[in-house]
PDB file of N, CA and C in Angstrom:
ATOM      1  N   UNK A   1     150.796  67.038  40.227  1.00  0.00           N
ATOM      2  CA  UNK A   1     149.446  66.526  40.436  1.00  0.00           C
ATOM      3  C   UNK A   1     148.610  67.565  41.189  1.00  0.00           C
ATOM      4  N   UNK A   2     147.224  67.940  40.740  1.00  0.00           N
ATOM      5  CA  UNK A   2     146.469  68.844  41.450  1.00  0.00           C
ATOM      6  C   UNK A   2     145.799  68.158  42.725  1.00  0.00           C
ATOM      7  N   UNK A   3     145.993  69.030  43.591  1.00  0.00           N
ATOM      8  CA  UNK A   3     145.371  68.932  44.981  1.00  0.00           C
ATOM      9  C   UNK A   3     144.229  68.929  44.953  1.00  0.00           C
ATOM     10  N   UNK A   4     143.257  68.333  46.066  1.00  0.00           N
ATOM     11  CA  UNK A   4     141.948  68.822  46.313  1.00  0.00           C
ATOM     12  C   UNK A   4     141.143  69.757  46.460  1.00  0.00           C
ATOM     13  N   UNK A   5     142.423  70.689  46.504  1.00  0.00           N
ATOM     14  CA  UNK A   5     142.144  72.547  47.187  1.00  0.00           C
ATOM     15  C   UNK A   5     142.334  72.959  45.865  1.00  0.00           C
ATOM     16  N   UNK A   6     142.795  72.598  44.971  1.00  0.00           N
ATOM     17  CA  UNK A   6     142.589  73.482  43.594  1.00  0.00           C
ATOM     18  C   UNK A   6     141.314  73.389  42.880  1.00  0.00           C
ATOM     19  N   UNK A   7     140.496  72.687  43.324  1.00  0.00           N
ATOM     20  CA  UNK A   7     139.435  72.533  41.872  1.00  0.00           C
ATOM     21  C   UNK A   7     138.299  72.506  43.365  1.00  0.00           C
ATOM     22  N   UNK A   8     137.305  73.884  42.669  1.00  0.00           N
ATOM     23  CA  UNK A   8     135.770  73.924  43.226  1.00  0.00           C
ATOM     24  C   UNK A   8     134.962  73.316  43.181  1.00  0.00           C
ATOM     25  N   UNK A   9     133.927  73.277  43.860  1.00  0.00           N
ATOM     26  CA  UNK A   9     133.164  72.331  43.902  1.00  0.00           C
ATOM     27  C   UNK A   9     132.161  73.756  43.266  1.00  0.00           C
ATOM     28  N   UNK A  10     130.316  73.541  43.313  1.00  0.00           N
ATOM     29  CA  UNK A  10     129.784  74.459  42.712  1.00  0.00           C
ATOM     30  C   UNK A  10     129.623  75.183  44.227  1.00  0.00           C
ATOM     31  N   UNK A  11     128.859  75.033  45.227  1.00  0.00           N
ATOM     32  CA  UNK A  11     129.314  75.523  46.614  1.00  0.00           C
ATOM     33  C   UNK A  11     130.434  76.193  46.874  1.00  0.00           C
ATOM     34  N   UNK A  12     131.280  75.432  46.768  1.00  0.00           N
ATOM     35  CA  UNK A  12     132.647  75.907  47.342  1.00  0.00           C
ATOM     36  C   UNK A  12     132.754  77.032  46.765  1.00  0.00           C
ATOM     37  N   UNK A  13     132.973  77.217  45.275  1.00  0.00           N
ATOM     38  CA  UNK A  13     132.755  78.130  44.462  1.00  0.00           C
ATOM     39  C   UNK A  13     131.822  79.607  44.465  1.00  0.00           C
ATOM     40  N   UNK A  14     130.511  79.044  44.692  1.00  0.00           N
ATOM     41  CA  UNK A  14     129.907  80.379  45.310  1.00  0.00           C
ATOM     42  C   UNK A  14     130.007  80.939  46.168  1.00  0.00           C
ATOM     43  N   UNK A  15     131.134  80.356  47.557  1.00  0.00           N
ATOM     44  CA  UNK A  15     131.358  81.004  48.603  1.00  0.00           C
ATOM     45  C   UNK A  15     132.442  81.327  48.448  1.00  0.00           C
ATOM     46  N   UNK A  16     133.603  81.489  47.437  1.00  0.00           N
ATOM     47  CA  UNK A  16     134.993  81.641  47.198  1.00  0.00           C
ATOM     48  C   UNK A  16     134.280  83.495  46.519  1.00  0.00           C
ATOM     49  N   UNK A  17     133.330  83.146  45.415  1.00  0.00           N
ATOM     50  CA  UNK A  17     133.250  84.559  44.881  1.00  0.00           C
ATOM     51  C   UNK A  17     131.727  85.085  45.414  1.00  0.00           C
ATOM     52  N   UNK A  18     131.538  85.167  46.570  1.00  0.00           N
ATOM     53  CA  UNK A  18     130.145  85.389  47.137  1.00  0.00           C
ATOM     54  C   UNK A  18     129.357  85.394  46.168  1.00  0.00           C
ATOM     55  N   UNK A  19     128.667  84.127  45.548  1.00  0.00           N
ATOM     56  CA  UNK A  19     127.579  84.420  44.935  1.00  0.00           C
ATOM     57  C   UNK A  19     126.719  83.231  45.550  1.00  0.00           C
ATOM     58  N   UNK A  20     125.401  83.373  44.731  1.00  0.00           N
ATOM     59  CA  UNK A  20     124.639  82.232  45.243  1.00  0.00           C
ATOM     60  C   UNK A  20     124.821  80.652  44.677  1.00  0.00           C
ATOM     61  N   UNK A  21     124.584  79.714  44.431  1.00  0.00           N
ATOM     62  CA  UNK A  21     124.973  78.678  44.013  1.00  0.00           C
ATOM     63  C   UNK A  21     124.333  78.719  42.474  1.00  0.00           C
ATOM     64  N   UNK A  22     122.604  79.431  42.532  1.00  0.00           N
ATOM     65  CA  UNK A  22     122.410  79.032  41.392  1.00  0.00           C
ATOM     66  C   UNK A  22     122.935  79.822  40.496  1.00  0.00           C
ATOM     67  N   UNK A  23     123.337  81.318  40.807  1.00  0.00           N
ATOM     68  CA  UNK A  23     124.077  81.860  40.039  1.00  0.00           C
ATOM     69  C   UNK A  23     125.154  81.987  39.389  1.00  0.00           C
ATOM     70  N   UNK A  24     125.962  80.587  40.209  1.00  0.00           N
ATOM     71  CA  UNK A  24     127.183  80.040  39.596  1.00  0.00           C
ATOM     72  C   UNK A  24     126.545  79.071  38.067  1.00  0.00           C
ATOM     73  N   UNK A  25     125.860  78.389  38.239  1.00  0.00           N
ATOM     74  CA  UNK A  25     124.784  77.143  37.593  1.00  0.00           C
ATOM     75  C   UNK A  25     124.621  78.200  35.992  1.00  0.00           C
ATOM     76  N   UNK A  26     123.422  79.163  36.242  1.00  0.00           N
ATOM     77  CA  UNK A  26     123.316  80.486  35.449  1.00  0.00           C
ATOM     78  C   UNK A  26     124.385  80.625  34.591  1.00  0.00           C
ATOM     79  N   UNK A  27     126.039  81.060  34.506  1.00  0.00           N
ATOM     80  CA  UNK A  27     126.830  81.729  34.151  1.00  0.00           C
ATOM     81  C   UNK A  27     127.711  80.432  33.613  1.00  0.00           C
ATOM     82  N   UNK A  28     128.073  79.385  33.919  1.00  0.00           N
ATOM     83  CA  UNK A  28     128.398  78.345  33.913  1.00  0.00           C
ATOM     84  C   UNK A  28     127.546  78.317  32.477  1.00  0.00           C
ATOM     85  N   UNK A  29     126.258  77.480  32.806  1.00  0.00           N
ATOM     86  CA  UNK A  29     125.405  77.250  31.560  1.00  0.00           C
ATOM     87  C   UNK A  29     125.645  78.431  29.961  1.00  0.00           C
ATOM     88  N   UNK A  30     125.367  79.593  30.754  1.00  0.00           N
ATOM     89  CA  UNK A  30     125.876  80.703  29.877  1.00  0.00           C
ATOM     90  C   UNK A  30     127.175  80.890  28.927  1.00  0.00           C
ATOM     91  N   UNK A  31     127.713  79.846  29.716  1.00  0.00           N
ATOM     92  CA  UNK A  31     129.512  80.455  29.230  1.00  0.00           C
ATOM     93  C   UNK A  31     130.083  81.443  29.618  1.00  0.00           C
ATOM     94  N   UNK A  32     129.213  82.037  30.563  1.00  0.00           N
ATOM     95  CA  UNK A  32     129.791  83.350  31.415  1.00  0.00           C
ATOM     96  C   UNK A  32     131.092  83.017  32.146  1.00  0.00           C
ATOM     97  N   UNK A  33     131.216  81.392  32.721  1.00  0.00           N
ATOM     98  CA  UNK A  33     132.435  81.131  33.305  1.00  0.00           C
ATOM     99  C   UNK A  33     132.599  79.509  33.117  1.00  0.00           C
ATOM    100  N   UNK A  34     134.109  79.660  33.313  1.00  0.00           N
ATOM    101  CA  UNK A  34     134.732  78.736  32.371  1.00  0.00           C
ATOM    102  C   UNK A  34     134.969  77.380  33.876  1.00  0.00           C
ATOM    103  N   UNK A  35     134.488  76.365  33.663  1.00  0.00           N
ATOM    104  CA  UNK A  35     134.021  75.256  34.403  1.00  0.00           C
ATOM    105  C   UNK A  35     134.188  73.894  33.346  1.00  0.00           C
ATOM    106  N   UNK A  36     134.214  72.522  33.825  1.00  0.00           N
ATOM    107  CA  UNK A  36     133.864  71.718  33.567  1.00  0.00           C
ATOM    108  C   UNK A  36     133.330  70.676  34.067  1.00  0.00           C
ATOM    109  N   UNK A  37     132.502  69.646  33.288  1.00  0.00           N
ATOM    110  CA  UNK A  37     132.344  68.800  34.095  1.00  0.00           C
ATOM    111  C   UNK A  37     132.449  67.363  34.530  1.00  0.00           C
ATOM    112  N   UNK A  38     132.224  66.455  35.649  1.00  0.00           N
ATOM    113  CA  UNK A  38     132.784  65.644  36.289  1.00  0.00           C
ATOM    114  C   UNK A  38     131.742  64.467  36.246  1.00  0.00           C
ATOM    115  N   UNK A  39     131.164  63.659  35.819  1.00  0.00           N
ATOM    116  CA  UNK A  39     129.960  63.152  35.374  1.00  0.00           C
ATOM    117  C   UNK A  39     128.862  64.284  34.962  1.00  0.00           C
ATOM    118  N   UNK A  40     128.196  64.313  36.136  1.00  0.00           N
ATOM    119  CA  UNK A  40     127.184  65.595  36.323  1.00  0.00           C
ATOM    120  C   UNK A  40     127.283  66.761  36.818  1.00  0.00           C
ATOM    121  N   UNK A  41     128.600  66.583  37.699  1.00  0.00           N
ATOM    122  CA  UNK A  41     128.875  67.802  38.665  1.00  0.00           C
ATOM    123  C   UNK A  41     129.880  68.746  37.817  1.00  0.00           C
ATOM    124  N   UNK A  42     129.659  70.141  38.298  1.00  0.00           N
ATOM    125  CA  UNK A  42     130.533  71.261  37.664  1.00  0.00           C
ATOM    126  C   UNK A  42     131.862  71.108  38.474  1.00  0.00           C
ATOM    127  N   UNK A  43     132.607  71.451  37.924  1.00  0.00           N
ATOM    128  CA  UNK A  43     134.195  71.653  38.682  1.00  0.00           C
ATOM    129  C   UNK A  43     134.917  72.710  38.240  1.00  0.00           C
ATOM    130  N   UNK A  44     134.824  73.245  38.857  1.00  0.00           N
ATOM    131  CA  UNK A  44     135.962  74.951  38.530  1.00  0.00           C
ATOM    132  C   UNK A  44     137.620  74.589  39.062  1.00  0.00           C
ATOM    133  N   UNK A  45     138.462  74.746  38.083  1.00  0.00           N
ATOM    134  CA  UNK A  45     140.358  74.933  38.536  1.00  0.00           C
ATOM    135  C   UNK A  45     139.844  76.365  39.341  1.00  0.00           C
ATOM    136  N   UNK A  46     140.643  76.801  40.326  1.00  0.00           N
ATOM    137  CA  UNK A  46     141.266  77.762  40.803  1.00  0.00           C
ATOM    138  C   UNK A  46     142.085  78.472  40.278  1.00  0.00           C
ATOM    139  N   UNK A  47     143.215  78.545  39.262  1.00  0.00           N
ATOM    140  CA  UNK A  47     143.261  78.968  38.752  1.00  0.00           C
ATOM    141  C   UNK A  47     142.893  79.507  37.132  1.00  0.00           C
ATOM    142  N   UNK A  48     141.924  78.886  37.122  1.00  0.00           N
ATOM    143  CA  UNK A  48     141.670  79.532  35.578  1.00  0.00           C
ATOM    144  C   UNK A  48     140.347  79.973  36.150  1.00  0.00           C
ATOM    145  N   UNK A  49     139.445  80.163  37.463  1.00  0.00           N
ATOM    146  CA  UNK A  49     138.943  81.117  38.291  1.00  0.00           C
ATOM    147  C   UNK A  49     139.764  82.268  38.266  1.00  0.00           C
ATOM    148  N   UNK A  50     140.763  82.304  39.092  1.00  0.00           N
ATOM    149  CA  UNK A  50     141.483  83.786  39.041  1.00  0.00           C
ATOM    150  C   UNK A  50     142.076  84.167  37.875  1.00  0.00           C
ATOM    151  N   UNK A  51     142.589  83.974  36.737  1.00  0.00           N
ATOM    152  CA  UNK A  51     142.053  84.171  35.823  1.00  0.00           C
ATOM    153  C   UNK A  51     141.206  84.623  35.273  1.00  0.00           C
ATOM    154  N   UNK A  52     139.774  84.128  35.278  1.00  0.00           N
ATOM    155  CA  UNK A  52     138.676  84.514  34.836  1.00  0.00           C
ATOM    156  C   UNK A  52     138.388  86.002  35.372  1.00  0.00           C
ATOM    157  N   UNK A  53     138.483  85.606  36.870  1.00  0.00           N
ATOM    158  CA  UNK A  53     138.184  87.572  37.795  1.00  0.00           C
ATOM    159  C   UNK A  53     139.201  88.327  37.589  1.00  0.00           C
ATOM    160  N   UNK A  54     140.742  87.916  36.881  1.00  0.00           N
ATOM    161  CA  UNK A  54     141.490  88.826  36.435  1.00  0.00           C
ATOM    162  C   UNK A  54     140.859  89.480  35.312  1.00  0.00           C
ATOM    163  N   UNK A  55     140.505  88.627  34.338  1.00  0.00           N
ATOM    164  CA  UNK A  55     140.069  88.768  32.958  1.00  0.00           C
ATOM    165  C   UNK A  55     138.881  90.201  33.264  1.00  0.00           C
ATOM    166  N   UNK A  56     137.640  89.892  34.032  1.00  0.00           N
ATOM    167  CA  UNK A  56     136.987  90.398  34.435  1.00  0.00           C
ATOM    168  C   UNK A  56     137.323  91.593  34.723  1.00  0.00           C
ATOM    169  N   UNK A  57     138.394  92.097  35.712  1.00  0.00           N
ATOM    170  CA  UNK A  57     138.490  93.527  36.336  1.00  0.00           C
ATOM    171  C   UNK A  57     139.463  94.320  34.846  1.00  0.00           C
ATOM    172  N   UNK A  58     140.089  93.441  34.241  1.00  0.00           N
ATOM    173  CA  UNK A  58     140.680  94.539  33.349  1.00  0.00           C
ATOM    174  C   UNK A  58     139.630  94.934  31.981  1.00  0.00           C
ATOM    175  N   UNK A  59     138.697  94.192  31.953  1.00  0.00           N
ATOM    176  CA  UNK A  59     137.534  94.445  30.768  1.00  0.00           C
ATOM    177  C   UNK A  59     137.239  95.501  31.279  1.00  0.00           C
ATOM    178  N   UNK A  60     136.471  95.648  32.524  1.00  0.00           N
ATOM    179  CA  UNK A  60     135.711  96.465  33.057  1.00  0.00           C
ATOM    180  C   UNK A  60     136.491  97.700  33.717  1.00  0.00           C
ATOM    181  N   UNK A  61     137.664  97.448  34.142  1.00  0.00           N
ATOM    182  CA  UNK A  61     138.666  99.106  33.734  1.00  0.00           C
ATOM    183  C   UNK A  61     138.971  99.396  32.636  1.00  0.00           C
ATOM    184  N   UNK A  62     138.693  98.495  31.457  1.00  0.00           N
ATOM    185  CA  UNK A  62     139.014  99.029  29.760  1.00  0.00           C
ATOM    186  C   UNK A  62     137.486  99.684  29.729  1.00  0.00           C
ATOM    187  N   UNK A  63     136.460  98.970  30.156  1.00  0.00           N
ATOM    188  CA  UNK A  63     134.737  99.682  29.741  1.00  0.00           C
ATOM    189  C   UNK A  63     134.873 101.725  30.563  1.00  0.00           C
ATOM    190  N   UNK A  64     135.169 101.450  31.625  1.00  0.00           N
ATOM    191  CA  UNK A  64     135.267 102.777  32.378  1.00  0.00           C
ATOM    192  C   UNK A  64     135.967 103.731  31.831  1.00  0.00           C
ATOM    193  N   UNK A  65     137.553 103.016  31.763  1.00  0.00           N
ATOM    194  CA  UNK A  65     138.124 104.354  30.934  1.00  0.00           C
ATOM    195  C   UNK A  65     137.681 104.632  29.717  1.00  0.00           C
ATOM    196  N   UNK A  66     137.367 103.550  28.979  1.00  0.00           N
ATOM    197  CA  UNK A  66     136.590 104.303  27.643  1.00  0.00           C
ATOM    198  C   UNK A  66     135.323 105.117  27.994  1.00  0.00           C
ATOM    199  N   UNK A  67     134.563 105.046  28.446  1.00  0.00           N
ATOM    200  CA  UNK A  67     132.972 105.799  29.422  1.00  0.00           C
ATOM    201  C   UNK A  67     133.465 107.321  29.322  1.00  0.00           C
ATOM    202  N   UNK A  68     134.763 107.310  30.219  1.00  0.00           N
ATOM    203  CA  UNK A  68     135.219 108.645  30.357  1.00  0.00           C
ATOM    204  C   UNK A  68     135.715 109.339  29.653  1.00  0.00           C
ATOM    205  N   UNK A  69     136.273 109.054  28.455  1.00  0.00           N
ATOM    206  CA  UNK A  69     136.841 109.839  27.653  1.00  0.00           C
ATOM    207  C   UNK A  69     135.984 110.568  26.204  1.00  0.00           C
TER     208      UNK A  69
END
């Protein structure tokens, strides 16, 4: 059973990956990040967050090393 500490709130969330709240809202809406929701409210897992910023840093060391070569 998931804990309370696994799943973000949209707050909680922007202070887990320093962003602002609405910029969570932004990217969310976008499909930029992977969320669902709870009546009205967004809810992020924790792990399919880290995940996501895993996903994130190896795109963007695949974008660089390609840049350089």
């Amino acid at each position: 059973m998931a804990h309370e500490e696994d799943v973000f709130t949209v707050p909680e969330l922007a202070n887990y990956l320093r962003m602002k709240p609405i910029t969570i809202y932004k990217h969310v809406a976008g499909g930029k990040l992977p969320g669902f929701k709870v009546g009205s409210q967004w809810r992020f897992k924790r792990k399919t967050i880290d995940s996501w910023i895993e996903e994130q840093e190896r795109s963007s060391f695949k974008a660089r090393s390609v840049k350089k070569n």
